[in-house]
Protein backbone atom coordinates (compact mmCIF):
# COMPACT_ATOMS: atom_id res chain seq x y z
CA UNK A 1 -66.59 -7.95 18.69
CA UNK A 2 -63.47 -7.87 20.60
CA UNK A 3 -60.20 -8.91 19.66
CA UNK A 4 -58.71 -12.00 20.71
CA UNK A 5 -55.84 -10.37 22.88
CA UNK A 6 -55.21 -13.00 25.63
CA UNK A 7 -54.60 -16.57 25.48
CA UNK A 8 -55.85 -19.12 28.05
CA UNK A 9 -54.78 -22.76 28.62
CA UNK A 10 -56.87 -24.26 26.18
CA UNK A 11 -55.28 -22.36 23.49
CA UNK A 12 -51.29 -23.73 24.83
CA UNK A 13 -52.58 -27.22 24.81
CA UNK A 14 -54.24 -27.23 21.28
CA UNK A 15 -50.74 -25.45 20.09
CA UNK A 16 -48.94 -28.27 21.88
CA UNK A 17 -50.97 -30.64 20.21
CA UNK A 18 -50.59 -29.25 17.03
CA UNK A 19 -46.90 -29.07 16.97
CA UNK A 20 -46.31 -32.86 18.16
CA UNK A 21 -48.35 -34.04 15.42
CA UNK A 22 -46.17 -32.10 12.95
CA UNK A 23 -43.04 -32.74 14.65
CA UNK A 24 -44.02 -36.88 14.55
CA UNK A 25 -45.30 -36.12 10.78
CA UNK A 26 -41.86 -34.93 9.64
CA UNK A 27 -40.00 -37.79 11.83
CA UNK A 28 -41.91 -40.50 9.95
CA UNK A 29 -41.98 -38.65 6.45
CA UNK A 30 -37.94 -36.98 6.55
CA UNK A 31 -34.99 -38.06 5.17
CA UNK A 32 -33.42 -41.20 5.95
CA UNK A 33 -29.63 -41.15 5.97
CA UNK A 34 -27.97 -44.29 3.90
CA UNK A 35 -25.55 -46.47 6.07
CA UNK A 36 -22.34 -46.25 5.75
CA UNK A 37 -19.91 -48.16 3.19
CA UNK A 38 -19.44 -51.64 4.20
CA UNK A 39 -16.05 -53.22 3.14
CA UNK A 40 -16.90 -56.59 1.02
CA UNK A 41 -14.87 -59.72 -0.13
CA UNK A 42 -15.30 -58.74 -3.69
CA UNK A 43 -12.65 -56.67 -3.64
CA UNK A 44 -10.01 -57.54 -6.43
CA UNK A 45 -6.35 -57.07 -6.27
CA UNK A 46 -6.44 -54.26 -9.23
CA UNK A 47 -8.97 -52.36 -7.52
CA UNK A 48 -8.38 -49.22 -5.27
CA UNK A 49 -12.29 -48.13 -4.47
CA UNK A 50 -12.35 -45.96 -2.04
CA UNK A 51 -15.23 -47.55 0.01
CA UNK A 52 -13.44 -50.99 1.16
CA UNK A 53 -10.81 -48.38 2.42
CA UNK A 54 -10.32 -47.99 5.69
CA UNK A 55 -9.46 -43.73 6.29
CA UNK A 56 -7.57 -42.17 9.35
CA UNK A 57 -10.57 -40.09 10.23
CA UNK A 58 -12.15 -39.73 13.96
CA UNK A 59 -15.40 -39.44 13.43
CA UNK A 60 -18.16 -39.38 16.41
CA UNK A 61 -21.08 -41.87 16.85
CA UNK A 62 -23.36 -42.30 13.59
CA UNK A 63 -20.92 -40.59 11.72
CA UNK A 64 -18.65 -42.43 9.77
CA UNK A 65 -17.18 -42.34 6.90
CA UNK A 66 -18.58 -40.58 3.84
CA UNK A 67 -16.64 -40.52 -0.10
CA UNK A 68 -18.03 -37.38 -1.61
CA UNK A 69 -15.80 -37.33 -4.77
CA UNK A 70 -13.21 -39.86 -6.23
CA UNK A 71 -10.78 -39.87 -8.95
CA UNK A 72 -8.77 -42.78 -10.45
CA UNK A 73 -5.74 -42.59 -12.45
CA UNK A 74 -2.07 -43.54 -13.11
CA UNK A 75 -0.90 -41.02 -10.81
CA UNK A 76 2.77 -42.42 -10.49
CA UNK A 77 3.07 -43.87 -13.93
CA UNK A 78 3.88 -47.06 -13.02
CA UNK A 79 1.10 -48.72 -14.52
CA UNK A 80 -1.08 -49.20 -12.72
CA UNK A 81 -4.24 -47.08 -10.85
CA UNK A 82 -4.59 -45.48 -8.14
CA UNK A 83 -7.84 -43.22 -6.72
CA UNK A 84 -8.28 -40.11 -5.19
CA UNK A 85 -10.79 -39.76 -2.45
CA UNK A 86 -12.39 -36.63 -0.81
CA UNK A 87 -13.77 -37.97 2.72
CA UNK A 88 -15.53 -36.11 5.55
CA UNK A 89 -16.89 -37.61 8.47
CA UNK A 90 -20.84 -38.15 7.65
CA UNK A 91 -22.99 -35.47 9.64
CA UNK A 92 -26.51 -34.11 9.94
CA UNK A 93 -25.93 -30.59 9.34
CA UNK A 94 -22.86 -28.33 8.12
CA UNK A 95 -19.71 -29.66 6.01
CA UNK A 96 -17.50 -31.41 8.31
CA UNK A 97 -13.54 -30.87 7.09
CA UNK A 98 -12.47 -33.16 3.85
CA UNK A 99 -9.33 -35.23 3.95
CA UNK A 100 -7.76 -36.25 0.73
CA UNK A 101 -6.47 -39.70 0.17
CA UNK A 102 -4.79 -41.38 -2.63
CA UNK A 103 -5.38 -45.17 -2.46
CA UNK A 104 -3.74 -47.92 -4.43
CA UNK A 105 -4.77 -51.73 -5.11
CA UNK A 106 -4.76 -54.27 -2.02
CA UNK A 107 -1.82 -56.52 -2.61
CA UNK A 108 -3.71 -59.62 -2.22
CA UNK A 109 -7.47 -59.95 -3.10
CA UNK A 110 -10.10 -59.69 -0.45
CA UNK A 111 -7.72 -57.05 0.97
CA UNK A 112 -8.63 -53.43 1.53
CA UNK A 113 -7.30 -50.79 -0.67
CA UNK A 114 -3.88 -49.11 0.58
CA UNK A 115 -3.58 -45.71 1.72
CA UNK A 116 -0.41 -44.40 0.10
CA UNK A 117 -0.53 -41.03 1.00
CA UNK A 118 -2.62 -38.27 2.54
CA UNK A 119 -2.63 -35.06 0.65
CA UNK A 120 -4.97 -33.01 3.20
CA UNK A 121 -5.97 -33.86 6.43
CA UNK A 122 -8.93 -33.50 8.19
CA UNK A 123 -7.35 -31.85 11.19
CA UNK A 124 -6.57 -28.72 9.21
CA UNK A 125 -10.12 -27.74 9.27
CA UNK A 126 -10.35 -27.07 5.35
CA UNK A 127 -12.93 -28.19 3.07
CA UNK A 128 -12.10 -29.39 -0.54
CA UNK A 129 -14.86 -27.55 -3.39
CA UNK A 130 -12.86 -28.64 -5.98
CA UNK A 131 -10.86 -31.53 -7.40
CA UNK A 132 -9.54 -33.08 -10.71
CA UNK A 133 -6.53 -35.55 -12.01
CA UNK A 134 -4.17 -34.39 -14.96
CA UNK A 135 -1.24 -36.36 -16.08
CA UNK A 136 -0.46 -37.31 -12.90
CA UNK A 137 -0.79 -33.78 -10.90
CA UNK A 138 -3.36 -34.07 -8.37
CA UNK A 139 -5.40 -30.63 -8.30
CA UNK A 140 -7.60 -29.59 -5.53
CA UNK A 141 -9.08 -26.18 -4.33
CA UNK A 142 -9.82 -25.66 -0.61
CA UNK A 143 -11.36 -23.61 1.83
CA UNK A 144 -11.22 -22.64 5.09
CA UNK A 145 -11.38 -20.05 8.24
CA UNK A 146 -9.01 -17.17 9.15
CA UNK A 147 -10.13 -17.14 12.58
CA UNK A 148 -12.63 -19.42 14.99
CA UNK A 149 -14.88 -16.70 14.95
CA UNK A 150 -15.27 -16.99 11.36
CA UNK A 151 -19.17 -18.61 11.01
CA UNK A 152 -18.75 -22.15 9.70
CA UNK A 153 -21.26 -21.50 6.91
CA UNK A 154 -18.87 -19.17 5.52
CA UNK A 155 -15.53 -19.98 4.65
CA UNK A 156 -13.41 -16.56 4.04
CA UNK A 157 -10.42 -18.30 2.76
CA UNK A 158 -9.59 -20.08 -0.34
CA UNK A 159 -6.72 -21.77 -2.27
CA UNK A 160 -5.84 -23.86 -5.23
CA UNK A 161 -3.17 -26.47 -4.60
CA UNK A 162 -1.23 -29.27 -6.73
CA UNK A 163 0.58 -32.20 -5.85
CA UNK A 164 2.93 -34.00 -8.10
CA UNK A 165 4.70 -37.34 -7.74
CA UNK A 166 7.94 -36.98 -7.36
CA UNK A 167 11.09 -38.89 -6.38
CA UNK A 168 8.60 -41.61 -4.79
CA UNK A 169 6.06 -39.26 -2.95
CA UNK A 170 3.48 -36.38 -3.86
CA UNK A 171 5.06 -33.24 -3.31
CA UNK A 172 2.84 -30.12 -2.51
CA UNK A 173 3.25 -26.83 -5.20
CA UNK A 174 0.34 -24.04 -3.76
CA UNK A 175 -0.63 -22.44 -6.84
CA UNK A 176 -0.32 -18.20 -6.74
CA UNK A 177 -2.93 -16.24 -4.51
CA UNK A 178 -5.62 -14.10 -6.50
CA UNK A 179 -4.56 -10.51 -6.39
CA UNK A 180 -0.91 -11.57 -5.94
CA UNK A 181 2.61 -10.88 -7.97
């Protein structure tokens, strides 16, 4: 018995057929991404959720908006809440760059939330792994590229930042580099 050592066409078209049928398999069987936030009239004046909000971000076709991680607290002590929001433009593969929001209440009900300030935005290419609320200070770690030839699966820089209210806006303290004085 020989062994098989050359293909012919009959072989190619039974591959061909092969993969299509798994290739259609997977299409019916994978994932299905969940649409994205829709803004309703039950919004109350007391509430600043993040997905009524409407977020400075560009982001291409199919992609919209996506809230991976919010927050809500007193952050200006004035009473009343306000939240936090990681966002990223929503995409099939990767981690898109975060943008950090801090919402507060719509003034009149039905409204959207208001954007009161953005802490990091999405055009600084970093991605936020980390974020938490303490008496007031806004804490966030991020991370990011040193060069464009960095691979995007592998940020090579990182950083812990806080921002506390004060005299009427967040103000930005980075926290000391590891291995520093």
């Amino acid at each position: 018995m020989q062994p098989h050592t050359r293909s012919g066409p009959g072989h190619w078209l039974a591959t061909a057929v092969a993969l299509a049928a798994v290739v259609a398999a997977a299409a019916l069987a994978g994932p299905s991404e969940d649409p994205a936030p829709v803004a309703t009239s039950t919004v109350t004046a007391g509430d600043p959720g993040p997905l009524a909000a409407r977020f400075p971000l560009r982001c291409g076709p199919g992609g919209g908006p996506d809230v991976v991680q919010q927050i809500t607290s007193d952050l200006d002590a004035d009473g009343r809440p306000e939240t936090v929001a990681v966002v990223r433009c929503r995409a099939g593969g990767g981690t898109p760059p975060s943008g950090v929001y801090v919402l507060a209440a719509p003034r009149k009900e039905g409204e959207r939330p208001r954007l009161l300030a953005t802490l990091v935005d999405p055009r600084e290419k970093m991605s936020v792994t980390a974020l938490a609320v303490t008496q007031g200070t806004v804490s966030a770690t991020l991370v990011g590229y040193s060069a464009p030839s960095v691979p995007r699966c592998c940020p090579d820089m990182s950083r812990t930042v806080e921002w506390h209210w004060k005299n009427g806006k967040f103000a930005l303290r980075p926290m000391p580099v590891a291995g520093s004085v």
